[in-house]
N, C-alpha and C. Protein backbone atom coordinates (compact mmCIF):
# COMPACT_ATOMS: atom_id res chain seq x y z
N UNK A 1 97.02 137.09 61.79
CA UNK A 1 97.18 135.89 60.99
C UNK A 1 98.45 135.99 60.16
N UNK A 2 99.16 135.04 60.30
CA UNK A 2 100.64 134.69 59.63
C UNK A 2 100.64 133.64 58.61
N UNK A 3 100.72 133.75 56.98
CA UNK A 3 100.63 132.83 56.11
C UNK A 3 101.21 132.95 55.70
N UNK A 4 102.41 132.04 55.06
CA UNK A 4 103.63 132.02 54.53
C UNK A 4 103.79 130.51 53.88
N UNK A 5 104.52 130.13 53.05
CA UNK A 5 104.86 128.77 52.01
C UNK A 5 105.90 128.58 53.35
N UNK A 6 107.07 129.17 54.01
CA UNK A 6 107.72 128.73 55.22
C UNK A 6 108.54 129.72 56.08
N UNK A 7 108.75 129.48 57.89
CA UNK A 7 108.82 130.84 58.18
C UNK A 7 109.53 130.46 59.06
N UNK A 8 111.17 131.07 59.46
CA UNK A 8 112.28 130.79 60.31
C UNK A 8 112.22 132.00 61.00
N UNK A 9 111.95 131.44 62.37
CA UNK A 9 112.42 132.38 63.21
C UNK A 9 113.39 132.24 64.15
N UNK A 10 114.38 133.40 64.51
CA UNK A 10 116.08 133.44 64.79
C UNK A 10 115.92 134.32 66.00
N UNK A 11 116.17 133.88 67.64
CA UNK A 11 116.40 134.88 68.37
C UNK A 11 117.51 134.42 69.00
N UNK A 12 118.29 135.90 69.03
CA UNK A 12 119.62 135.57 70.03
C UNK A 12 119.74 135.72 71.20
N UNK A 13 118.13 135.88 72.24
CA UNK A 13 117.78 135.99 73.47
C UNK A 13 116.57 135.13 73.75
N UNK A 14 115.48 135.29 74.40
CA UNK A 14 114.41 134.27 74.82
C UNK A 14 113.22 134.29 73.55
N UNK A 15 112.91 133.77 73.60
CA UNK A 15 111.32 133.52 72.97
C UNK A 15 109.84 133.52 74.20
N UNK A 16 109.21 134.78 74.34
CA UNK A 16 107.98 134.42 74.95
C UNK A 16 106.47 134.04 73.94
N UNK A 17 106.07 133.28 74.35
CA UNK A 17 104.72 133.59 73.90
C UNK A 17 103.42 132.68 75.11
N UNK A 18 102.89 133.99 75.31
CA UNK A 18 101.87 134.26 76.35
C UNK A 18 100.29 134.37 75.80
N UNK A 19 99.57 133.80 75.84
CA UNK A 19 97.88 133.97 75.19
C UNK A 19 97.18 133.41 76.82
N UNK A 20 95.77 133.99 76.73
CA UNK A 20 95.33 133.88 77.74
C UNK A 20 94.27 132.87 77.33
N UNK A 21 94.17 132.33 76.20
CA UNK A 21 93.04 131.06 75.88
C UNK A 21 93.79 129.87 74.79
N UNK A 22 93.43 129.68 74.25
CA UNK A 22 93.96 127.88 73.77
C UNK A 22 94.95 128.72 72.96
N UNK A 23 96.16 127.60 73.10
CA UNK A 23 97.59 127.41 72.00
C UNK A 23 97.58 125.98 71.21
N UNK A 24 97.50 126.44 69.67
CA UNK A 24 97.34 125.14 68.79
C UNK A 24 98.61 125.52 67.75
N UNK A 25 99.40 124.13 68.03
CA UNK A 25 100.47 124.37 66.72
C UNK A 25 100.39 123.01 66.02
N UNK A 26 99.94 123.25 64.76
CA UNK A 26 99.80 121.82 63.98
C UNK A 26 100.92 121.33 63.12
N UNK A 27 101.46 120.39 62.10
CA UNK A 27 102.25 120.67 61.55
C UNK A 27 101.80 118.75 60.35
N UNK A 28 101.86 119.20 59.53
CA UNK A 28 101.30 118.05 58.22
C UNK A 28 102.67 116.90 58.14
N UNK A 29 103.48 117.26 58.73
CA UNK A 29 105.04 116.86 58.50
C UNK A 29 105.57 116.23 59.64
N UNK A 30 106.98 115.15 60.00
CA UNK A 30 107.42 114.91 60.66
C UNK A 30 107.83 116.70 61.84
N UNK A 31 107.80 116.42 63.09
CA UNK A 31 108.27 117.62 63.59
C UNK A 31 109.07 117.32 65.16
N UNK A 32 109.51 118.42 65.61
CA UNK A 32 110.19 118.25 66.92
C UNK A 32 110.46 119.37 67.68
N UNK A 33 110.53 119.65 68.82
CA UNK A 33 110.90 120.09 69.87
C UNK A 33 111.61 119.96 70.69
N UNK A 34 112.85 120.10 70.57
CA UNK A 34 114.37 120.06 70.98
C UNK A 34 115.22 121.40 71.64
N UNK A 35 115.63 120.85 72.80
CA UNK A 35 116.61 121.70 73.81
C UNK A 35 117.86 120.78 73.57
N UNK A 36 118.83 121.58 72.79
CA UNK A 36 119.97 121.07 72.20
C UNK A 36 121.10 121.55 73.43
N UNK A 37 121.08 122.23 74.29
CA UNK A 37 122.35 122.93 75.13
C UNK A 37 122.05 121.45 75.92
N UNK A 38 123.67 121.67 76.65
CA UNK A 38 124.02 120.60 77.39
C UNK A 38 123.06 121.15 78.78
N UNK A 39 123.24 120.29 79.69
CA UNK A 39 122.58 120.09 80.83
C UNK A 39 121.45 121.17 80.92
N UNK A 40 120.66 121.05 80.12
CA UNK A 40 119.35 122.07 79.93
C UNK A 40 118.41 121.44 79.53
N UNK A 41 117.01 121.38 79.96
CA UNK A 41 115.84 120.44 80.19
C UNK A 41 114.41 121.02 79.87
N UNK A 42 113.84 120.11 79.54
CA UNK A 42 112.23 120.49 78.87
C UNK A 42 111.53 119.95 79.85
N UNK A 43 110.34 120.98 79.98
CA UNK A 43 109.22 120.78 80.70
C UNK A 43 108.07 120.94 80.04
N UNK A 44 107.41 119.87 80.10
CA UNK A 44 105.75 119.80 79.42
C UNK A 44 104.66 119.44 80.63
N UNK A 45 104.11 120.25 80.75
CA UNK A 45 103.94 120.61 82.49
C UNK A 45 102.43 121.16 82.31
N UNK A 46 101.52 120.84 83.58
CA UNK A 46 99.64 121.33 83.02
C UNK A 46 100.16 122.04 84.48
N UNK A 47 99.95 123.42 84.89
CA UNK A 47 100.06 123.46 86.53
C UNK A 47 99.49 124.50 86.94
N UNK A 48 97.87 124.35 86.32
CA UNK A 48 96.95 125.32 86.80
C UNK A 48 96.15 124.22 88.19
N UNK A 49 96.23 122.97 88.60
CA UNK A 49 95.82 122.44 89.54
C UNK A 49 93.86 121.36 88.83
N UNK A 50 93.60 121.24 89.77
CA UNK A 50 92.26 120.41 89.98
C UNK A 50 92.34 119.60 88.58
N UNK A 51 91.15 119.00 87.70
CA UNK A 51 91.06 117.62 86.89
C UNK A 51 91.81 118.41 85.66
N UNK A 52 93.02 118.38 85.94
CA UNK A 52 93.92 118.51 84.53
C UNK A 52 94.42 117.53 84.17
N UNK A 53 95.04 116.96 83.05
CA UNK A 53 95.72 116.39 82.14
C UNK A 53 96.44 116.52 81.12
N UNK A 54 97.65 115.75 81.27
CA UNK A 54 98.82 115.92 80.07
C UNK A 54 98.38 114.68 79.43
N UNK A 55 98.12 115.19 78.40
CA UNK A 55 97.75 113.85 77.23
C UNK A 55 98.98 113.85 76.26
N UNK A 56 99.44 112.31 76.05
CA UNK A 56 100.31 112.14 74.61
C UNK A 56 99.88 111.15 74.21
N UNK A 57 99.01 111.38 72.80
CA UNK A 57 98.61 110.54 72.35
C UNK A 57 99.16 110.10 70.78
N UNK A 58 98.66 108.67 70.20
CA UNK A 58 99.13 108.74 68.94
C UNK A 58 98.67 107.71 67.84
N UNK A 59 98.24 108.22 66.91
CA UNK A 59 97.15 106.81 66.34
C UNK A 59 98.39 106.28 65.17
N UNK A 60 99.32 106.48 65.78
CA UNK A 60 100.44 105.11 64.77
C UNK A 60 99.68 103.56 65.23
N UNK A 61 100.33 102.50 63.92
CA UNK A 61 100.17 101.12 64.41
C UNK A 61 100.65 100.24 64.77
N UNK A 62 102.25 100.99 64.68
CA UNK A 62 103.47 100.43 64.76
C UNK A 62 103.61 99.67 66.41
N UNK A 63 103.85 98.91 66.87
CA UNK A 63 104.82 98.61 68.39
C UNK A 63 105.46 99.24 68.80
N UNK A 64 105.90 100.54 68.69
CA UNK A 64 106.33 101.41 68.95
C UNK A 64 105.75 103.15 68.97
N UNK A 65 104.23 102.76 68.66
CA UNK A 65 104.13 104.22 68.55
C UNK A 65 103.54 105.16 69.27
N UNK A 66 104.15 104.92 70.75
CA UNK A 66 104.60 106.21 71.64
C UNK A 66 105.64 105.32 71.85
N UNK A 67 107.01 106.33 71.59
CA UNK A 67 108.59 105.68 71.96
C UNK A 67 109.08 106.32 72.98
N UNK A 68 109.40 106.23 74.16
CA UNK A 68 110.46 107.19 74.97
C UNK A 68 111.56 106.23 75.25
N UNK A 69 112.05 107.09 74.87
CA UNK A 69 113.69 106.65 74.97
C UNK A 69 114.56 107.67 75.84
N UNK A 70 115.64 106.55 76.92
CA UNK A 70 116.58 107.78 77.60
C UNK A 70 117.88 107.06 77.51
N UNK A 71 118.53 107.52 76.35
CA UNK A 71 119.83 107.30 75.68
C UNK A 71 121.04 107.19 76.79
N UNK A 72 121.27 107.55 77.70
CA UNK A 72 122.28 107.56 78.67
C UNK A 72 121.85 108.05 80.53
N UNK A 73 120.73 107.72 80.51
CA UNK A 73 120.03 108.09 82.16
C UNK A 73 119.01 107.25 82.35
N UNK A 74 118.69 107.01 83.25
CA UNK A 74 117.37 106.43 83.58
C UNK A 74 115.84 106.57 83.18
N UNK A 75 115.09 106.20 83.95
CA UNK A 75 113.69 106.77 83.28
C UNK A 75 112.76 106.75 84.64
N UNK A 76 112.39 108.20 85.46
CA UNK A 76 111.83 108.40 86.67
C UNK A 76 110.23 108.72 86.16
N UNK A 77 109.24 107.46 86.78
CA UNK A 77 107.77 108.08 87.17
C UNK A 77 107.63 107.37 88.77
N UNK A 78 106.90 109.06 88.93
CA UNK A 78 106.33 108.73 90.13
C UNK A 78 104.41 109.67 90.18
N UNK A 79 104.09 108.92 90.79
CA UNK A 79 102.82 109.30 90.83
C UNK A 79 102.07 109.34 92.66
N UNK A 80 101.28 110.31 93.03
CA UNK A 80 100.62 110.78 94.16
C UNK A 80 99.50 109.37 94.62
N UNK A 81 98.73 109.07 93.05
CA UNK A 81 98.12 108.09 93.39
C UNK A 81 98.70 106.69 92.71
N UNK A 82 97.44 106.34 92.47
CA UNK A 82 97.69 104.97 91.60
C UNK A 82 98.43 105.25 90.12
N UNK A 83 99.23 104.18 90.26
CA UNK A 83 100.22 104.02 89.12
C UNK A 83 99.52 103.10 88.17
N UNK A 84 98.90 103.45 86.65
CA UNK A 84 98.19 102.40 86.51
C UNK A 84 98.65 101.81 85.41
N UNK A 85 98.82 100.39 84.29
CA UNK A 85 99.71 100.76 83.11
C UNK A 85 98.89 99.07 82.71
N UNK A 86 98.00 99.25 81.66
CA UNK A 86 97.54 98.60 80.91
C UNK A 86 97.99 98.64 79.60
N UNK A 87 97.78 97.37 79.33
CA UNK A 87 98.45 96.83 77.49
C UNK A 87 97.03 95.86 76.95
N UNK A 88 96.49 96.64 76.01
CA UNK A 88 95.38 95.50 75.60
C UNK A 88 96.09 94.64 75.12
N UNK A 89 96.94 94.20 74.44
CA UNK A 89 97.73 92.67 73.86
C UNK A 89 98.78 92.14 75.14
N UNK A 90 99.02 92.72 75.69
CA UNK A 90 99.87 92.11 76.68
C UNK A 90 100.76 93.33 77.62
N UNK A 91 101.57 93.01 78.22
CA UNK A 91 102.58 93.92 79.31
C UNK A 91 104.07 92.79 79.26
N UNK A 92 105.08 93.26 78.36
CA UNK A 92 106.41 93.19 78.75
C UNK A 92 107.50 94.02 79.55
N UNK A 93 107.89 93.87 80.42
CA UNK A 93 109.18 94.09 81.05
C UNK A 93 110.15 93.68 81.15
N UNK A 94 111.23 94.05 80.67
CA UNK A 94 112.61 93.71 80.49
C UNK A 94 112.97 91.94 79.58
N UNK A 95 112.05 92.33 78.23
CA UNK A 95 112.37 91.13 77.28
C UNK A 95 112.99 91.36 76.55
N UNK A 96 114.04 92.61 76.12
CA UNK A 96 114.87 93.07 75.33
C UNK A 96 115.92 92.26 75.62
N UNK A 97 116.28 92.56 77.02
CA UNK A 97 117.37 91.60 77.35
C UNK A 97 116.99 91.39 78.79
N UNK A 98 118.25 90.31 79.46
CA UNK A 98 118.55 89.94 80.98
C UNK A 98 118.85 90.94 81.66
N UNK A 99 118.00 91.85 82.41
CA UNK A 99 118.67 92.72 83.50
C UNK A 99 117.51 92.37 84.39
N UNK A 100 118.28 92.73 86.24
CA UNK A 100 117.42 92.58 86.86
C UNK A 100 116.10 93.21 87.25
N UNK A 101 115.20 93.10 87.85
CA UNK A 101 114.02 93.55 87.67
C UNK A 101 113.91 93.77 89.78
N UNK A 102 113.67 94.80 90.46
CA UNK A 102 113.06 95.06 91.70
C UNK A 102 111.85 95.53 91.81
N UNK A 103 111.56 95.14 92.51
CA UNK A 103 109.96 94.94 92.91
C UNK A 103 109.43 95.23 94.45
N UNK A 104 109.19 96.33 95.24
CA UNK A 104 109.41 96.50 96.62
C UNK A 104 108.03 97.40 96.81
N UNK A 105 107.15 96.61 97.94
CA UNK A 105 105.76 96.58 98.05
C UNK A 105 105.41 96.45 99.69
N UNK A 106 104.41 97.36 100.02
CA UNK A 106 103.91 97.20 100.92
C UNK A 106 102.73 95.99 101.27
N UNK A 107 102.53 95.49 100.03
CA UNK A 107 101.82 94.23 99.50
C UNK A 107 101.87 94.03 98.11
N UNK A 108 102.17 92.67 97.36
CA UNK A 108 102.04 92.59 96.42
C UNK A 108 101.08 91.02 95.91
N UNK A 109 100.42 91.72 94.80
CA UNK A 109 99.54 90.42 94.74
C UNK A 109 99.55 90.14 92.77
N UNK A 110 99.71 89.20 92.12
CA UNK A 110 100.00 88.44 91.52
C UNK A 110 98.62 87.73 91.16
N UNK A 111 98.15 88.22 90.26
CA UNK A 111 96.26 87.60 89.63
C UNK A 111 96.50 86.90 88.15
N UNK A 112 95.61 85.87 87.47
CA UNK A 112 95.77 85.60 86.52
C UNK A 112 95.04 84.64 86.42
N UNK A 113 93.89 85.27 85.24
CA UNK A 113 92.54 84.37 84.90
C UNK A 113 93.14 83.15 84.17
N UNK A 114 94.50 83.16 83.52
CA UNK A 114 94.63 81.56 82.72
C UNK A 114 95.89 81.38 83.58
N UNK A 115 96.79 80.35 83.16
CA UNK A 115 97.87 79.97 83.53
C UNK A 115 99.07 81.11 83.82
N UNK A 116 99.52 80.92 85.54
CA UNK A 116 100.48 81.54 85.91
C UNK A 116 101.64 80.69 85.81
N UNK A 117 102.68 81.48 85.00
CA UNK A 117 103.89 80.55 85.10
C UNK A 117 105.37 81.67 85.91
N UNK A 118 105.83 80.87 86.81
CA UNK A 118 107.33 81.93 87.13
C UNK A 118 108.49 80.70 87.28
N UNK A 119 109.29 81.08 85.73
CA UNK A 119 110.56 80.06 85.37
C UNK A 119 111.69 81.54 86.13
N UNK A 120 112.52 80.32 86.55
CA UNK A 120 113.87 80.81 87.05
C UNK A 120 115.20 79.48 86.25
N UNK A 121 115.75 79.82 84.68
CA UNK A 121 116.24 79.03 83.67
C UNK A 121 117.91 78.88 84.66
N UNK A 122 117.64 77.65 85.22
CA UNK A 122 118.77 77.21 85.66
C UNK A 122 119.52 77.77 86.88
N UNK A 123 118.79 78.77 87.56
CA UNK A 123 119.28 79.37 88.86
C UNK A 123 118.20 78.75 90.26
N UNK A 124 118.56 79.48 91.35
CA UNK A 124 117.78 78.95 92.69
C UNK A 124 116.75 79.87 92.35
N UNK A 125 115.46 79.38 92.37
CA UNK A 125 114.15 80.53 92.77
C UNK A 125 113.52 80.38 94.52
N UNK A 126 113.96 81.07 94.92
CA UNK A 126 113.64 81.36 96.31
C UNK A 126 112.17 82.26 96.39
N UNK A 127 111.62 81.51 97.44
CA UNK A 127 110.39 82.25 97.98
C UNK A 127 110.66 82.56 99.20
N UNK A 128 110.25 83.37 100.09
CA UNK A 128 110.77 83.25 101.41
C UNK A 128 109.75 84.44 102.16
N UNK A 129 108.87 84.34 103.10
CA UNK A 129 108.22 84.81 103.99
C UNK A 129 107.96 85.51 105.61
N UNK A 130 109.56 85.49 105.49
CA UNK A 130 109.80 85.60 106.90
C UNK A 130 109.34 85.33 107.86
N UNK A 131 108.63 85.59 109.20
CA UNK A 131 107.70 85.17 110.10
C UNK A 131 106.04 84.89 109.90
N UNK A 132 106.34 85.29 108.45
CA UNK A 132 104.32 85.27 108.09
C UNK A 132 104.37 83.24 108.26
N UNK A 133 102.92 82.96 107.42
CA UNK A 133 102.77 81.82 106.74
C UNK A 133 103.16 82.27 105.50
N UNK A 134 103.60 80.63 104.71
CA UNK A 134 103.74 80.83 103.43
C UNK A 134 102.56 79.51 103.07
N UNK A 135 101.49 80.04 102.59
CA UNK A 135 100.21 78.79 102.20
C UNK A 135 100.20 78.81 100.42
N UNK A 136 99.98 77.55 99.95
CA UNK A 136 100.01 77.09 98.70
C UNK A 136 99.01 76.03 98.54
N UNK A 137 98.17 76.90 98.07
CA UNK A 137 96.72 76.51 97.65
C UNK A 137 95.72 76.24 98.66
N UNK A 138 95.74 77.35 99.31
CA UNK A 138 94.86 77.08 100.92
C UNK A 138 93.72 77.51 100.41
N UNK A 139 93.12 78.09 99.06
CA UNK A 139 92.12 78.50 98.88
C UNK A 139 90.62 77.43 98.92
N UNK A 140 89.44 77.34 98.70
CA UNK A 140 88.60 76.39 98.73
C UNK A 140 88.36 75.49 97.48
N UNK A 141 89.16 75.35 96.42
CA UNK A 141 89.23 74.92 95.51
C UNK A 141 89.44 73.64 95.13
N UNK A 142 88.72 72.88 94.53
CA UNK A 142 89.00 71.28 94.29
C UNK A 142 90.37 71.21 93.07
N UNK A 143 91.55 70.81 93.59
CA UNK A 143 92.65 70.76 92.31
C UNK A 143 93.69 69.88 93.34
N UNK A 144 94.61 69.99 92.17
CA UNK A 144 95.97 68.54 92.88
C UNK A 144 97.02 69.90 92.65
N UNK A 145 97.88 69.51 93.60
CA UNK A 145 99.30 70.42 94.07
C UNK A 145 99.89 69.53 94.04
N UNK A 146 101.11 69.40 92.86
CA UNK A 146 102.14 68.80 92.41
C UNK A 146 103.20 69.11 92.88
N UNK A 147 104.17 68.74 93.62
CA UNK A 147 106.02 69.33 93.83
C UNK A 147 106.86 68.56 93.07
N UNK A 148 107.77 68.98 92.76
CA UNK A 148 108.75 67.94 91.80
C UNK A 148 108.65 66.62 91.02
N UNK A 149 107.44 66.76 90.91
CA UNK A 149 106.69 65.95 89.52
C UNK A 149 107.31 66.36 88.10
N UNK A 150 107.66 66.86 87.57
CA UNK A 150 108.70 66.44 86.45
C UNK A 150 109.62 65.79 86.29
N UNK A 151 110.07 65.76 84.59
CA UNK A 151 110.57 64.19 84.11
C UNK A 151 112.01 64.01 84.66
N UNK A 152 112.27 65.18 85.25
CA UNK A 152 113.95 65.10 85.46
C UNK A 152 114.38 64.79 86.85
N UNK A 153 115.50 64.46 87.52
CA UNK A 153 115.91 64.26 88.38
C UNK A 153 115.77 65.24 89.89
N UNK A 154 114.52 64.67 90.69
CA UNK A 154 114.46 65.49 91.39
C UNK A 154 114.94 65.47 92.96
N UNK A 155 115.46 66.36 93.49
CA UNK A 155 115.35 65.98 94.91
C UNK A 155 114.43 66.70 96.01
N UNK A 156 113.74 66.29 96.82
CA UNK A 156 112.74 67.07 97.60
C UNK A 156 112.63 67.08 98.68
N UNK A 157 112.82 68.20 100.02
CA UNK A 157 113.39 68.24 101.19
C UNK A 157 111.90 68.92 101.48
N UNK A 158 110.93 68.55 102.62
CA UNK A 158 110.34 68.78 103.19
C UNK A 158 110.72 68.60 104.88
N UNK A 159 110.34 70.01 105.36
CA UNK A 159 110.67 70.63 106.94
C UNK A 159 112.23 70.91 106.80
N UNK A 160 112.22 71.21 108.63
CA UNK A 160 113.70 72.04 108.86
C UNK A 160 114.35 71.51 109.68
N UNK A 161 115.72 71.14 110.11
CA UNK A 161 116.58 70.20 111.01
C UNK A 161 116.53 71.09 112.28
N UNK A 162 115.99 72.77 111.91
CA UNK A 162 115.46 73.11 113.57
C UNK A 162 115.14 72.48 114.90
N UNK A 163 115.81 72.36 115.88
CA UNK A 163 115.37 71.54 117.02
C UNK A 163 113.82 71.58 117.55
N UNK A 164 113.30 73.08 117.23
CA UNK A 164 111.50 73.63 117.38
C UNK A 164 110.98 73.30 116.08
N UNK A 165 111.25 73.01 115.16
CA UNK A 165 110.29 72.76 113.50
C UNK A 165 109.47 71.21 114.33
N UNK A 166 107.81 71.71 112.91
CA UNK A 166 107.53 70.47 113.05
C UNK A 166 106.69 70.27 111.23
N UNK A 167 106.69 68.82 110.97
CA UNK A 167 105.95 68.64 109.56
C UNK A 167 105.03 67.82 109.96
N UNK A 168 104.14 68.18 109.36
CA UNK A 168 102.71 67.75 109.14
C UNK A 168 102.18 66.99 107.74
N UNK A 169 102.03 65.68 107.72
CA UNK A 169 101.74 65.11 106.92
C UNK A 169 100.34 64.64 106.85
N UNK A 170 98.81 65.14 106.32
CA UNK A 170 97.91 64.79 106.80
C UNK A 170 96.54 64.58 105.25
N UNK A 171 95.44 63.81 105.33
CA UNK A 171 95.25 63.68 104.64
C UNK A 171 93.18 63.53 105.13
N UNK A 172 92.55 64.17 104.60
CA UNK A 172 91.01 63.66 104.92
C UNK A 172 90.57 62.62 104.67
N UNK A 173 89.63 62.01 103.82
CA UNK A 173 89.33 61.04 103.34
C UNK A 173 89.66 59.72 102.45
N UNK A 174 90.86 60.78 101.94
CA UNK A 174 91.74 60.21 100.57
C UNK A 174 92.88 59.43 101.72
N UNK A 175 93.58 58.75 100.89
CA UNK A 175 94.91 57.99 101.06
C UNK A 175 96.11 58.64 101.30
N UNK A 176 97.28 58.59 101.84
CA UNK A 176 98.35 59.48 101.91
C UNK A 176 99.21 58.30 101.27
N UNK A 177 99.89 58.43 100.49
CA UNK A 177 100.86 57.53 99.68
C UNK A 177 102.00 57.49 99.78
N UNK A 178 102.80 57.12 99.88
CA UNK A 178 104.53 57.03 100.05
C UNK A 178 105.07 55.77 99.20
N UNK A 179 105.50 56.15 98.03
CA UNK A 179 106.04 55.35 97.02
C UNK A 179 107.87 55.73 96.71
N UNK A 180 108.45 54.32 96.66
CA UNK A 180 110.00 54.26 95.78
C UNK A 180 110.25 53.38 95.09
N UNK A 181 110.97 53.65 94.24
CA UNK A 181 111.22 52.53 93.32
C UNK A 181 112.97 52.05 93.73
N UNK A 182 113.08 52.77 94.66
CA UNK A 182 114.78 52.50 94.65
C UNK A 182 115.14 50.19 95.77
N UNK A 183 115.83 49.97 95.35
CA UNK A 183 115.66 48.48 95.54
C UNK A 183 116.24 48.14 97.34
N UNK A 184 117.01 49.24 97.74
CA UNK A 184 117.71 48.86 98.74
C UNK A 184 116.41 48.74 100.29
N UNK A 185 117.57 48.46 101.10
CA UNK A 185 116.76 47.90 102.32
C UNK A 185 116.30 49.27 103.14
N UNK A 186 116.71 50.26 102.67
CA UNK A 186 116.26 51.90 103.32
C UNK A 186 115.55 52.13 102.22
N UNK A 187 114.97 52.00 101.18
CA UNK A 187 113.82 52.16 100.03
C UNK A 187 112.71 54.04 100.74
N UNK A 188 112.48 53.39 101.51
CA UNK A 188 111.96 54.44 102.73
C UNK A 188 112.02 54.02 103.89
N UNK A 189 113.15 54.99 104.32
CA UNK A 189 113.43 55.33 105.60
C UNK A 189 112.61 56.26 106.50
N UNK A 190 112.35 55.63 107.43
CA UNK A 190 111.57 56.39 108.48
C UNK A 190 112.57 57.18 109.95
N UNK A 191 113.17 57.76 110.60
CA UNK A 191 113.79 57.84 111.40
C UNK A 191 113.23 58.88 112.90
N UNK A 192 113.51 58.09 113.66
CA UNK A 192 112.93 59.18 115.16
C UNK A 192 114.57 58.92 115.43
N UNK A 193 115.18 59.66 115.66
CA UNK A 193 116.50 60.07 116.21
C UNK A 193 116.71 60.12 117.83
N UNK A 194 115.18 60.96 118.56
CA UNK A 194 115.64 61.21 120.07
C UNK A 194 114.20 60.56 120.36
């Protein structure tokens, strides 16, 4: 047992310390653990194998209180299994500022018990599916699917000038509607070309 008011220790070679059962270092005070040499790195590492865990925990209340920060490099996790990352108040990514965001999935799926919103402020938002289907609102659900129903000036291109495309305009029980307000004698134009 070592009791002291405060205790500096100075080596001009390694530091071991080896125990074969629990290591507890407490400290009442702000504290740290720092590798100050250039290109020299810390490892906080469990690597006896089977249900281990590295815990960092921290009962601050602050928005910040677990901070990692990487001042001039990136920031690498990777995980064997599931990657999992819950926020009881919410999950932000990249609201500090505008940088881009990649996203690359062997499937990705997109859930949300209230309102899903995805704004793209003044650029093209592209969806694109390659040879799959792309279905929008094929589920069994009674609701209305709106396209360019807002107040602003819209233009709306349904199908492809493909010589093989075809559009399907179809409707069950209900009415299919085709409305313009524009005055001229093409108001709606219909065209078969060949």
């Amino acid at each position: 047992t070592l009791t002291t008011v405060a205790y500096d220790h100075n080596a001009t070679g390694a530091i071991t310390i080896d125990g074969t059962s629990t290591l507890s270092i407490d400290s009442a005070d702000d504290s740290n653990l720092t590798v100050t040499g250039s290109a020299k790195s810390l490892t906080l590492e469990a690597s006896g194998g089977g249900a281990q865990t590295v815990t960092l925990n921290s009962a601050g209340t602050g928005t910040n209180a677990i901070d990692i920060n990487s001042t001039a490099g990136g920031i690498d996790i990777d995980a064997d299994g599931v990657l999992a990352l819950d926020g009881g108040s919410g999950i932000n990514i990249g609201v500090a500022s505008d940088v881009a965001v990649d996203i690359d999935a062997a499937a990705f799926t997109l859930d949300a018990s209230g309102t899903l919103g995805i704004t793209s402020a003044n650029t093209a938002l592209t969806v694109a599916s390659g040879t799959g289907a792309m279905n929008i609102s094929n589920d069994a659900a009674n609701t209305t699917v709106n396209v360019g129903t807002g107040g602003g000036v819209k233009t709306c291109t349904f199908g492809s000038t493909n010589s093989s495309s075809a559009t399907t305009m179809q409707s069950g029980t209900g009415k299919v509607i085709v409305n313009s307000a524009n005055t001229g004698a093409d108001a709606i134009d219909i065209n078969a070309t060949a």
